[in-house]
PDB file of N, CA and C in Angstrom:
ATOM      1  N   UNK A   1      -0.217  -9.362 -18.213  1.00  0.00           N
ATOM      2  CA  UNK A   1       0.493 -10.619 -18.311  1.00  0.00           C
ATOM      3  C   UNK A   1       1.556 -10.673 -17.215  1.00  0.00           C
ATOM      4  N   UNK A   2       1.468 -11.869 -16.352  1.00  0.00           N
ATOM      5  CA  UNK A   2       2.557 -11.845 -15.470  1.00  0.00           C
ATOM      6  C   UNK A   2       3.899 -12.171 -15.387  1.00  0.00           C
ATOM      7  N   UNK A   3       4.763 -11.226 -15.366  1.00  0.00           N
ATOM      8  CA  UNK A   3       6.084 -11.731 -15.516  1.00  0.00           C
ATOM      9  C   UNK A   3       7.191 -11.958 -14.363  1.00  0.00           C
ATOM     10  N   UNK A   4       8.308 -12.083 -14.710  1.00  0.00           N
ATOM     11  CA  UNK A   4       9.251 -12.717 -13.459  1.00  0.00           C
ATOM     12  C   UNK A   4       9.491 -11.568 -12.333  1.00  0.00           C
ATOM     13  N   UNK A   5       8.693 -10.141 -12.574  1.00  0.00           N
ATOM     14  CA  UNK A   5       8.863  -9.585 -11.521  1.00  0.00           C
ATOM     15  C   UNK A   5       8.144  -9.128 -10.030  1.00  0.00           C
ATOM     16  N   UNK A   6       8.411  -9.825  -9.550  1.00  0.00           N
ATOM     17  CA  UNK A   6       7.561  -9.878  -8.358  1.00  0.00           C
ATOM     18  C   UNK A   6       6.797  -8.561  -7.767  1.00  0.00           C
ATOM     19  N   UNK A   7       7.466  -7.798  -7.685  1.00  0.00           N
ATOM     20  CA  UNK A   7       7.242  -6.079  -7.101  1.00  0.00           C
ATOM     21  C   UNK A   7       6.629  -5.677  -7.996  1.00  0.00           C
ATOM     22  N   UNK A   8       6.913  -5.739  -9.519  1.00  0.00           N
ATOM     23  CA  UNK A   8       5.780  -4.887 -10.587  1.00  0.00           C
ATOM     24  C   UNK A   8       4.786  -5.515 -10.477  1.00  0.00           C
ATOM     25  N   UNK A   9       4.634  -7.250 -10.683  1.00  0.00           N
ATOM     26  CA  UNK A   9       3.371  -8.053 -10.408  1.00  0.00           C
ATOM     27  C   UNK A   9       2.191  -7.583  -9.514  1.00  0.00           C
ATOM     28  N   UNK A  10       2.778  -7.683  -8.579  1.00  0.00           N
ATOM     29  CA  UNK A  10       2.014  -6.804  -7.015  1.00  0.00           C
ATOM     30  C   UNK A  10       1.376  -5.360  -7.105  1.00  0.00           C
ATOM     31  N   UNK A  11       2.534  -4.690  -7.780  1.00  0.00           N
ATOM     32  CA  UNK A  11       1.852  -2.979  -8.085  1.00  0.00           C
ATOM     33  C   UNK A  11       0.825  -2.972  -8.912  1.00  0.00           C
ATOM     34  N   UNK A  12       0.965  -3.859 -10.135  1.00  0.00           N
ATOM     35  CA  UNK A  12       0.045  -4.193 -11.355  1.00  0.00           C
ATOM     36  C   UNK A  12      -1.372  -4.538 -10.941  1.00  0.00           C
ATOM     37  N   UNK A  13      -1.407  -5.678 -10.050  1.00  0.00           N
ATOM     38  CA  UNK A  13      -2.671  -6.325  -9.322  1.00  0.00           C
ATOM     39  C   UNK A  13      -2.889  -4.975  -8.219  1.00  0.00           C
ATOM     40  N   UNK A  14      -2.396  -3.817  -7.996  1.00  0.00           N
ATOM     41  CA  UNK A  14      -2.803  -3.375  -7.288  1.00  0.00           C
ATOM     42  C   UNK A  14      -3.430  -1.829  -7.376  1.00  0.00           C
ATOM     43  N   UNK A  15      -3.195  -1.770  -9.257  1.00  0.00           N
ATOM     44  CA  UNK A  15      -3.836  -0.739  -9.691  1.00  0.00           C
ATOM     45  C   UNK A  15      -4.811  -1.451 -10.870  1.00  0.00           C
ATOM     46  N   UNK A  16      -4.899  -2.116 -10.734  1.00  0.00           N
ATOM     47  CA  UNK A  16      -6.173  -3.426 -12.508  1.00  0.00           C
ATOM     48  C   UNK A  16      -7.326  -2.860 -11.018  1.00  0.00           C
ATOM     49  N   UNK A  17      -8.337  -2.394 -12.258  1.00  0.00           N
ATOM     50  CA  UNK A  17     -10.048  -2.276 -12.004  1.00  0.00           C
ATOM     51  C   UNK A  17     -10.003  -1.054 -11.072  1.00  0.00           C
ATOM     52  N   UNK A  18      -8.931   0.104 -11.341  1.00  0.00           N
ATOM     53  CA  UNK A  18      -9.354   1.010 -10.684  1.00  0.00           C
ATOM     54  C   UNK A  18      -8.984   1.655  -9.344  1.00  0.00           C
ATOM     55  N   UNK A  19      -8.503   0.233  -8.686  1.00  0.00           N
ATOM     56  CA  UNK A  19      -7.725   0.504  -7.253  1.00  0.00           C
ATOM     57  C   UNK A  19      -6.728   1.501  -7.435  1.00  0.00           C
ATOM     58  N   UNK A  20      -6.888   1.578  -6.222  1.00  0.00           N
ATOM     59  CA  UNK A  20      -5.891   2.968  -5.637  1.00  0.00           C
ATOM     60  C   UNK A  20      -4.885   2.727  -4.473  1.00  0.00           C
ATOM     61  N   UNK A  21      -5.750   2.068  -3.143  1.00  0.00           N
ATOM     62  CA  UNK A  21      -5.070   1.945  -2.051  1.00  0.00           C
ATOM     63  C   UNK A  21      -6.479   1.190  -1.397  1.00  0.00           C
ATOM     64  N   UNK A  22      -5.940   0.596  -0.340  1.00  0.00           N
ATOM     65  CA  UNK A  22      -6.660  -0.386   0.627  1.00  0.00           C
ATOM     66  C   UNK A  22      -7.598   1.113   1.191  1.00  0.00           C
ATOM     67  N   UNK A  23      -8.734   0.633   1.524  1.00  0.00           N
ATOM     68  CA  UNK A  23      -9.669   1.525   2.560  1.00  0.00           C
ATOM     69  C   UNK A  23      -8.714   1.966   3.897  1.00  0.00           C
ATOM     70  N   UNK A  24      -9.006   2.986   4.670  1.00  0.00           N
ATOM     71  CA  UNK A  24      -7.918   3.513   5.526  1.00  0.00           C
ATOM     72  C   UNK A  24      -7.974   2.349   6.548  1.00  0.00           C
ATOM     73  N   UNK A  25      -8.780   1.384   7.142  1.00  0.00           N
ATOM     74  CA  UNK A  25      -8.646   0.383   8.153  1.00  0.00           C
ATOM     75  C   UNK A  25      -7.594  -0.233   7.898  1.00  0.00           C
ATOM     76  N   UNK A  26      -7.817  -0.742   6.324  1.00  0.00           N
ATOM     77  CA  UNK A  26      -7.152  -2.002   6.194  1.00  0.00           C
ATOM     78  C   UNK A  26      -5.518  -1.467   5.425  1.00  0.00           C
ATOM     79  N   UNK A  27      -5.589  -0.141   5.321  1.00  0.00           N
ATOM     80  CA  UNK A  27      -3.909   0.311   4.670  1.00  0.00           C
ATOM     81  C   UNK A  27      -3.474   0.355   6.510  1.00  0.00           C
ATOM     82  N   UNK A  28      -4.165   0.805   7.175  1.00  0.00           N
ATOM     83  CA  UNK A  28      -3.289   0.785   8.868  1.00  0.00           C
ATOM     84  C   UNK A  28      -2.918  -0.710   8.855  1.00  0.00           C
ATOM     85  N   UNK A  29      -3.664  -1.269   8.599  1.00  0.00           N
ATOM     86  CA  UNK A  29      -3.385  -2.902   9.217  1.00  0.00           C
ATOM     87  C   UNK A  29      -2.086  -3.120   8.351  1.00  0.00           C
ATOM     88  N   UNK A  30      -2.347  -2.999   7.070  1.00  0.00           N
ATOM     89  CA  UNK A  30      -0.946  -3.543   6.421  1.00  0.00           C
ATOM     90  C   UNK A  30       0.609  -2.861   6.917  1.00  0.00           C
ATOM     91  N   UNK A  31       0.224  -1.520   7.242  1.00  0.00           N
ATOM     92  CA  UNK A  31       1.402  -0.319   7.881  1.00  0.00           C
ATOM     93  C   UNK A  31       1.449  -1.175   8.877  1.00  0.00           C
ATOM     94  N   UNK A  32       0.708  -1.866   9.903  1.00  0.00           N
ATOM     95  CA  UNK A  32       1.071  -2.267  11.224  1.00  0.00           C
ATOM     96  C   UNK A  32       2.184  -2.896  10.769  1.00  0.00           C
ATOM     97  N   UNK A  33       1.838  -4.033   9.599  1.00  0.00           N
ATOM     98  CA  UNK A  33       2.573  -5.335   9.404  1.00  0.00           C
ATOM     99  C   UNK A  33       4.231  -5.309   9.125  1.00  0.00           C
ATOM    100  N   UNK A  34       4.520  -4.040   8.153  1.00  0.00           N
ATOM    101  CA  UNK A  34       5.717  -3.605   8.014  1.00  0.00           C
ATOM    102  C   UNK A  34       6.688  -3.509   9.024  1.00  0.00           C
ATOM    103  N   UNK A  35       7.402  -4.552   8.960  1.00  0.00           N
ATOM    104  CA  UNK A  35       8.610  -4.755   9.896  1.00  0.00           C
ATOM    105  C   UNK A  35       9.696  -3.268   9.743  1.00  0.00           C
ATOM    106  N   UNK A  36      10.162  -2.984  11.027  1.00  0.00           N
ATOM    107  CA  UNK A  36      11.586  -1.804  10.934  1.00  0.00           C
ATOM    108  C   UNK A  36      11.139  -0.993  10.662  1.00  0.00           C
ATOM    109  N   UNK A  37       9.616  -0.867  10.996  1.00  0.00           N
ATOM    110  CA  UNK A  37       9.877   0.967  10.749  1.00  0.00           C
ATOM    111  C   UNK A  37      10.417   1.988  11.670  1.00  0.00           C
ATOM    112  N   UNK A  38      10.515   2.921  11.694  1.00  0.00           N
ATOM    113  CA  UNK A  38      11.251   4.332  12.578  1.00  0.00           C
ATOM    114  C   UNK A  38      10.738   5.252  12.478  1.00  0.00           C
ATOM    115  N   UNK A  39      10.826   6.169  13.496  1.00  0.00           N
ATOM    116  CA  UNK A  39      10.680   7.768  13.303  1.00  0.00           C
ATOM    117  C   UNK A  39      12.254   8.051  12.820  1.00  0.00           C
ATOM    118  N   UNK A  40      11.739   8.909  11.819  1.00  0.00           N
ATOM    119  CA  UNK A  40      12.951   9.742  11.436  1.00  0.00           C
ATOM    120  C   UNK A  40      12.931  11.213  11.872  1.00  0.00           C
ATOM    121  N   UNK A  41      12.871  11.803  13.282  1.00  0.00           N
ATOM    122  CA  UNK A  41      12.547  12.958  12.985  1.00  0.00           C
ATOM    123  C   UNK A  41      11.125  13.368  13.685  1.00  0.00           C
ATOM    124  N   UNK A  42      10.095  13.903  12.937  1.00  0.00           N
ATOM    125  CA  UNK A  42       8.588  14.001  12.969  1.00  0.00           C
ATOM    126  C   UNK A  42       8.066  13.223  12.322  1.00  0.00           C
ATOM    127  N   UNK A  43       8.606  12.542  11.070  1.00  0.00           N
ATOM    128  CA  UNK A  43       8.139  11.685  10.207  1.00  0.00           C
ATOM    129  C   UNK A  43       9.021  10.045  10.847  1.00  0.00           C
ATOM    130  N   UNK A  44       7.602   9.290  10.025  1.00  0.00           N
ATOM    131  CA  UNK A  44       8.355   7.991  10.029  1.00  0.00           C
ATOM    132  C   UNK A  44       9.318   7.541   8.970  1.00  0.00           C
ATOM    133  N   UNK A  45       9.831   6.081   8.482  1.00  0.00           N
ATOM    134  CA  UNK A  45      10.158   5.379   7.520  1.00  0.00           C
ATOM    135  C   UNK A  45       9.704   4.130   7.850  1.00  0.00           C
ATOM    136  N   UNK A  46       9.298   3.463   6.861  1.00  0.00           N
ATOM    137  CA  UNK A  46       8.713   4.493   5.617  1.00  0.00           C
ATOM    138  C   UNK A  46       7.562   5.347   6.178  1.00  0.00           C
ATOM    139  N   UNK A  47       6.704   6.000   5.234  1.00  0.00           N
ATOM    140  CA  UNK A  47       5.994   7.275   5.704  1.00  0.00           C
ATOM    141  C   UNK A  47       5.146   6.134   6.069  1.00  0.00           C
ATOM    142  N   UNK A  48       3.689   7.297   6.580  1.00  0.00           N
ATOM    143  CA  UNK A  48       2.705   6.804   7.042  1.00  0.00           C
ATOM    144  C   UNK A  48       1.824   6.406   5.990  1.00  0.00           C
ATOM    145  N   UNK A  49       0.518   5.908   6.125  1.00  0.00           N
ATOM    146  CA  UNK A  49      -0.225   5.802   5.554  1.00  0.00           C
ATOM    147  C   UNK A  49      -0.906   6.885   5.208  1.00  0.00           C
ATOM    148  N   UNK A  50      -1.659   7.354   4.596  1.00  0.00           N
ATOM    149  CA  UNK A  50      -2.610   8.577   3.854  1.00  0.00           C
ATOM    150  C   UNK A  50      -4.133   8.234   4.497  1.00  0.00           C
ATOM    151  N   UNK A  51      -4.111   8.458   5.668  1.00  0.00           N
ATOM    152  CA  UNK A  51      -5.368   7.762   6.424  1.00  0.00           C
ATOM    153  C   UNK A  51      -5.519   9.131   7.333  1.00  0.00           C
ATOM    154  N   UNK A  52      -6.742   9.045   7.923  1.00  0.00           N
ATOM    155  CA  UNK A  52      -7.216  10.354   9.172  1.00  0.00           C
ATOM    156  C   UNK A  52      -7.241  11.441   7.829  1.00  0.00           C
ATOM    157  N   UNK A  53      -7.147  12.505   8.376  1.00  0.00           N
ATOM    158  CA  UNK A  53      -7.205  14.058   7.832  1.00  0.00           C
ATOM    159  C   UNK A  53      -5.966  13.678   6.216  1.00  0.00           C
ATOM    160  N   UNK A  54      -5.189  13.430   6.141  1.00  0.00           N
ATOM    161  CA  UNK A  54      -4.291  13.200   5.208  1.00  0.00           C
ATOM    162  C   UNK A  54      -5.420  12.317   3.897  1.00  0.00           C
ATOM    163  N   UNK A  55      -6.251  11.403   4.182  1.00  0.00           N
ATOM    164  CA  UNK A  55      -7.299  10.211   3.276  1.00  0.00           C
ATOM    165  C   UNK A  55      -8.114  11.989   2.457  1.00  0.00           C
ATOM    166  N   UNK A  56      -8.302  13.148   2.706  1.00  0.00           N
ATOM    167  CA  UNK A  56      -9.144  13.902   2.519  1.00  0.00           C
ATOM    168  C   UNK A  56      -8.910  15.261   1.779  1.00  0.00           C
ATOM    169  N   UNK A  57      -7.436  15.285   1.752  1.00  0.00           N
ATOM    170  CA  UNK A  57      -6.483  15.854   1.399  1.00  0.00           C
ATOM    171  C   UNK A  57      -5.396  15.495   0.184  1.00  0.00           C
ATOM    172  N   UNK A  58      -5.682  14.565  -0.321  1.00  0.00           N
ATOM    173  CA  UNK A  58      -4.737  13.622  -0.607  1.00  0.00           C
ATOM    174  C   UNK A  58      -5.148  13.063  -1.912  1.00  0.00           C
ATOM    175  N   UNK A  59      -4.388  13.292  -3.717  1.00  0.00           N
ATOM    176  CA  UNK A  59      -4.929  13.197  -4.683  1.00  0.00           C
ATOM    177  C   UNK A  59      -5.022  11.491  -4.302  1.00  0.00           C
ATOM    178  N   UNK A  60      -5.208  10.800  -5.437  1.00  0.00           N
ATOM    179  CA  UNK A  60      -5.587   9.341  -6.229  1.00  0.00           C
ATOM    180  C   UNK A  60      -3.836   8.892  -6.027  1.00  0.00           C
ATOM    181  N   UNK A  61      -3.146   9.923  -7.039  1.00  0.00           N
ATOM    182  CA  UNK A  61      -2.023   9.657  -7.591  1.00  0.00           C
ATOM    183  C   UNK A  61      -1.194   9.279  -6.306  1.00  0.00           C
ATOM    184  N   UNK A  62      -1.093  10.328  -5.505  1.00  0.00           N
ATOM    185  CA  UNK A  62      -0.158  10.644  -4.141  1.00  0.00           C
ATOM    186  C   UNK A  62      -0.585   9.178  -3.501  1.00  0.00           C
ATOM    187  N   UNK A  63      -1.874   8.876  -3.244  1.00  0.00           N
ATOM    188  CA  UNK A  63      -2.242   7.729  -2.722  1.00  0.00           C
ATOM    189  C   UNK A  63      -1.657   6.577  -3.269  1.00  0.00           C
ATOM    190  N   UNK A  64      -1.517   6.006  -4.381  1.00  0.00           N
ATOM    191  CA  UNK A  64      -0.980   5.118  -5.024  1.00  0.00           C
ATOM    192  C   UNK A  64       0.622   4.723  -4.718  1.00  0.00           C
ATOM    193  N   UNK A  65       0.935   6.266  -4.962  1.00  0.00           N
ATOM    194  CA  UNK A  65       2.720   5.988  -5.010  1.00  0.00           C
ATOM    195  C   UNK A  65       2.951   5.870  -3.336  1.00  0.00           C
ATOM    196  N   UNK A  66       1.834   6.137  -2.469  1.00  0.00           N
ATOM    197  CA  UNK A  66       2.636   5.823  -0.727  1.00  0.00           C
ATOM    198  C   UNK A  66       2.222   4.277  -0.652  1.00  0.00           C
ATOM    199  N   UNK A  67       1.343   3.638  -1.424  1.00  0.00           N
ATOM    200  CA  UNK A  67       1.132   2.501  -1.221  1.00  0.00           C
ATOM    201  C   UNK A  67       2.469   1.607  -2.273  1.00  0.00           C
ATOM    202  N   UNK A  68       2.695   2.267  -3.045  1.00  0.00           N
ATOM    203  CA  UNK A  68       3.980   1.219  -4.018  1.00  0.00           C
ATOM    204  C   UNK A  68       5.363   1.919  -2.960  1.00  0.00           C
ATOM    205  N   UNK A  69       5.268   2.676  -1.886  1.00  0.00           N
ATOM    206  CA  UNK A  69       6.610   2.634  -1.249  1.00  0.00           C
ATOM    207  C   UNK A  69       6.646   2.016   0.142  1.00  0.00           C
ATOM    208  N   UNK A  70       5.003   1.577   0.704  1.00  0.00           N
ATOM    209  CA  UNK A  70       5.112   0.640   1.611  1.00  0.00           C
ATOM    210  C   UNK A  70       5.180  -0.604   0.687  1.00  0.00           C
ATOM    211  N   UNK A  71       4.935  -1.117  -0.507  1.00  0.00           N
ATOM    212  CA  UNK A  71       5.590  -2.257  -0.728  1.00  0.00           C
ATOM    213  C   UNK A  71       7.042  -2.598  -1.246  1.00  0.00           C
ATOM    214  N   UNK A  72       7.182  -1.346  -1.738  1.00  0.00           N
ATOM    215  CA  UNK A  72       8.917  -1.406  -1.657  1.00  0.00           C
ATOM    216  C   UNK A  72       9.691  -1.412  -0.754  1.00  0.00           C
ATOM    217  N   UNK A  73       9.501  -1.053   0.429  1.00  0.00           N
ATOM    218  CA  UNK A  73       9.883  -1.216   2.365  1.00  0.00           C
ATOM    219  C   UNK A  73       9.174  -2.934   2.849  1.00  0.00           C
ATOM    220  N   UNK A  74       8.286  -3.253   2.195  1.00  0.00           N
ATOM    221  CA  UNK A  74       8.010  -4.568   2.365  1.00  0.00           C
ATOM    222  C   UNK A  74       9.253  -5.518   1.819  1.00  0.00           C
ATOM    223  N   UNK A  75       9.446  -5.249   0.466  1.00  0.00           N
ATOM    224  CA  UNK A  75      10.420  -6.210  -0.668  1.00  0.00           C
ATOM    225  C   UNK A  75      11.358  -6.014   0.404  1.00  0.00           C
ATOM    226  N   UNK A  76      12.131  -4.828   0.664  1.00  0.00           N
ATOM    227  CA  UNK A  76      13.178  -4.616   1.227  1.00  0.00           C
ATOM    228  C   UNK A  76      13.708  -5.256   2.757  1.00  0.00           C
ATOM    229  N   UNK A  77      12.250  -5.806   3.638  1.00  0.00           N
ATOM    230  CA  UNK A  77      12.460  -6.318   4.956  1.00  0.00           C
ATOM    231  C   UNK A  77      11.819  -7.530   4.993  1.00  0.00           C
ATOM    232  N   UNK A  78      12.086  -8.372   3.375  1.00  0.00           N
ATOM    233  CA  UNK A  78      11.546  -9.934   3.317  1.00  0.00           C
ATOM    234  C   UNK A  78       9.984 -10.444   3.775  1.00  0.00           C
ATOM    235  N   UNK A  79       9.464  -9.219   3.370  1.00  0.00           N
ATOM    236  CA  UNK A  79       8.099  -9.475   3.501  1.00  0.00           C
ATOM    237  C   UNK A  79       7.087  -9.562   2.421  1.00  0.00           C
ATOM    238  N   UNK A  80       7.818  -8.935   1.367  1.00  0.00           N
ATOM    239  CA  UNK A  80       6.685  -9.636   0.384  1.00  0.00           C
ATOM    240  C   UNK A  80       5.754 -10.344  -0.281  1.00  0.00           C
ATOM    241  N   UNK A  81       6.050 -11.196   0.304  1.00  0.00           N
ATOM    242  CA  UNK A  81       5.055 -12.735   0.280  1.00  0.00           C
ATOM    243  C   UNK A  81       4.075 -12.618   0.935  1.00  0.00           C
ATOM    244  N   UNK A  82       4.290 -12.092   2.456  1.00  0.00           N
ATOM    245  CA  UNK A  82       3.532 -11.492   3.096  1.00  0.00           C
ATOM    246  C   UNK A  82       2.185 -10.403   2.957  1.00  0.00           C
ATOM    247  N   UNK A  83       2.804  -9.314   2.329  1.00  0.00           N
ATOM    248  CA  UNK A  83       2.383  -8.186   2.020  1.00  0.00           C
ATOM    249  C   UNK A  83       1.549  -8.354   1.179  1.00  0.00           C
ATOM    250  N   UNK A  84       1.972  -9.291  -0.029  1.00  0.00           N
ATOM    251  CA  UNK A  84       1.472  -9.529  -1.269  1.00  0.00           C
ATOM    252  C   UNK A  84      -0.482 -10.412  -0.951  1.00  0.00           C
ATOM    253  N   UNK A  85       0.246 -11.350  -0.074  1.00  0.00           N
ATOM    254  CA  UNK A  85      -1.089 -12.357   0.421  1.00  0.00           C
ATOM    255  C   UNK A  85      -1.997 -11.430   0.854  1.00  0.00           C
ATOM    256  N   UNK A  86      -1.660 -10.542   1.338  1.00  0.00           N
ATOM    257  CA  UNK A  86      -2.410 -10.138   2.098  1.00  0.00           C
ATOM    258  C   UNK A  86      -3.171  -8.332   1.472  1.00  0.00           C
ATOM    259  N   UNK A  87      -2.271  -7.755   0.447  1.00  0.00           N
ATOM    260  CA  UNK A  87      -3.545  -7.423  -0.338  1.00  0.00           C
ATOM    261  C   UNK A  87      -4.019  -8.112  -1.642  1.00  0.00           C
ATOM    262  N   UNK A  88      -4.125  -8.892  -1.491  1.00  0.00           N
ATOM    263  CA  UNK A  88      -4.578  -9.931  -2.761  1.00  0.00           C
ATOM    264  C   UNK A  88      -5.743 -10.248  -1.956  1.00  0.00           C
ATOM    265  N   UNK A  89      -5.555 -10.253  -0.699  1.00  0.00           N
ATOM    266  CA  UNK A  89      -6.725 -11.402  -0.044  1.00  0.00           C
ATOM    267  C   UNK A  89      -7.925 -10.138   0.442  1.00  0.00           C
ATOM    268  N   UNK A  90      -7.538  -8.947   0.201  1.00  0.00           N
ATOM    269  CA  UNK A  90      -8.642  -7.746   0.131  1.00  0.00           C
ATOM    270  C   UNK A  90      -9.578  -7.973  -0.634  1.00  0.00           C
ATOM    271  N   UNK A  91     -11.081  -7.954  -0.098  1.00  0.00           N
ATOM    272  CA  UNK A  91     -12.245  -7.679  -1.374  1.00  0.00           C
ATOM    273  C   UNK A  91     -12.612  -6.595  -1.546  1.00  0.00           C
ATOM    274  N   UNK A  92     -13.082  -6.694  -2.629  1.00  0.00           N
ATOM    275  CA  UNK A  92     -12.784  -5.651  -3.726  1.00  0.00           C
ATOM    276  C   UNK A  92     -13.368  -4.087  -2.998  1.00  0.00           C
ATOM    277  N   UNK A  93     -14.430  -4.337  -2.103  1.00  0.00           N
ATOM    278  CA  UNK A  93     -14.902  -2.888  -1.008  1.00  0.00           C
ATOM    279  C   UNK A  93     -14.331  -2.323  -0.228  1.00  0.00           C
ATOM    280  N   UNK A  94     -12.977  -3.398   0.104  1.00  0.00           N
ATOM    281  CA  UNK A  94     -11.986  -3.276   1.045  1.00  0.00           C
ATOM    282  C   UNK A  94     -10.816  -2.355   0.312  1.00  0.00           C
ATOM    283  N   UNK A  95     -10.878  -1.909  -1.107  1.00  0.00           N
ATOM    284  CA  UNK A  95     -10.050  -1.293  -1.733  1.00  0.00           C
ATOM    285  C   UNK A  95     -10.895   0.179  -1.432  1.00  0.00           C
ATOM    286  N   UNK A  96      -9.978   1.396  -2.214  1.00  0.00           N
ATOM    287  CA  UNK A  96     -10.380   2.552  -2.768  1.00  0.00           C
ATOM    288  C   UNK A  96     -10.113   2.458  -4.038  1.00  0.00           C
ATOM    289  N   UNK A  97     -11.088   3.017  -5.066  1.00  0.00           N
ATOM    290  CA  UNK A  97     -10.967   3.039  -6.058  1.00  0.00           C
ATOM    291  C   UNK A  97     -11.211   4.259  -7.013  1.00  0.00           C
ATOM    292  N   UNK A  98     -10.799   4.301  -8.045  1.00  0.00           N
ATOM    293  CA  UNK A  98     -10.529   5.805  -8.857  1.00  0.00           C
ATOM    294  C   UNK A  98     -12.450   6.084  -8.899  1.00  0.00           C
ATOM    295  N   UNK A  99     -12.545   7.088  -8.648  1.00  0.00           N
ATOM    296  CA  UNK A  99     -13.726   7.575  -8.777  1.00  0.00           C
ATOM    297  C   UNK A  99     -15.142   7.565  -7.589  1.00  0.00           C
ATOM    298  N   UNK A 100     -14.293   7.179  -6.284  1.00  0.00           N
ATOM    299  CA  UNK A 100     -15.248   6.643  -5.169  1.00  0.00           C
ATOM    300  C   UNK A 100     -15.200   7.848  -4.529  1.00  0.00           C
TER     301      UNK A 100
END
């Protein structure tokens, strides 16, 4: 049921039927989209995506929570609307999903 919160809304629609995280093409594309990111270091902010050698290595769970902290770096640089359209507008092959 959808309620007045925008960021849980988004996480919610983005784990219903199994999803996990966008296929590694289309989680780069959304990482492109993220305004302000930085190296901090060796690492970025926010982190990277879980794509290349990391997609293979890398539980379900771990995958999930780097995708709810590029949309929390989204909320945070007025892009949500953005972010949101645009994995909503993923079909459904274009996801990863628990058990693939």
């Amino acid at each position: 049921m959808p309620t007045d919160d925008p960021i849980g809304n988004l996480i919610e629609y983005c784990n219903e039927k199994g999803r996990i995280c966008p296929m590694p093409v289309y989680w780069n594309e959304l990482f492109g989209m993220l305004k302000n990111k930085k190296r901090v270091g060796s690492s970025w902010e926010p982190p990277l995506p879980l794509i290349l050698a990391a997609w293979y290595e890398t539980s379900a769970m771990l995958k999930q929570l780097r995708l709810i902290d590029h949309i929390k770096w989204a909320e945070k640089q007025g892009q949500l609307n953005e972010i949101s359209d645009y994995l909503r507008g993923l079909k459904d092959e274009q996801w990863f999903h628990l058990g693939d």
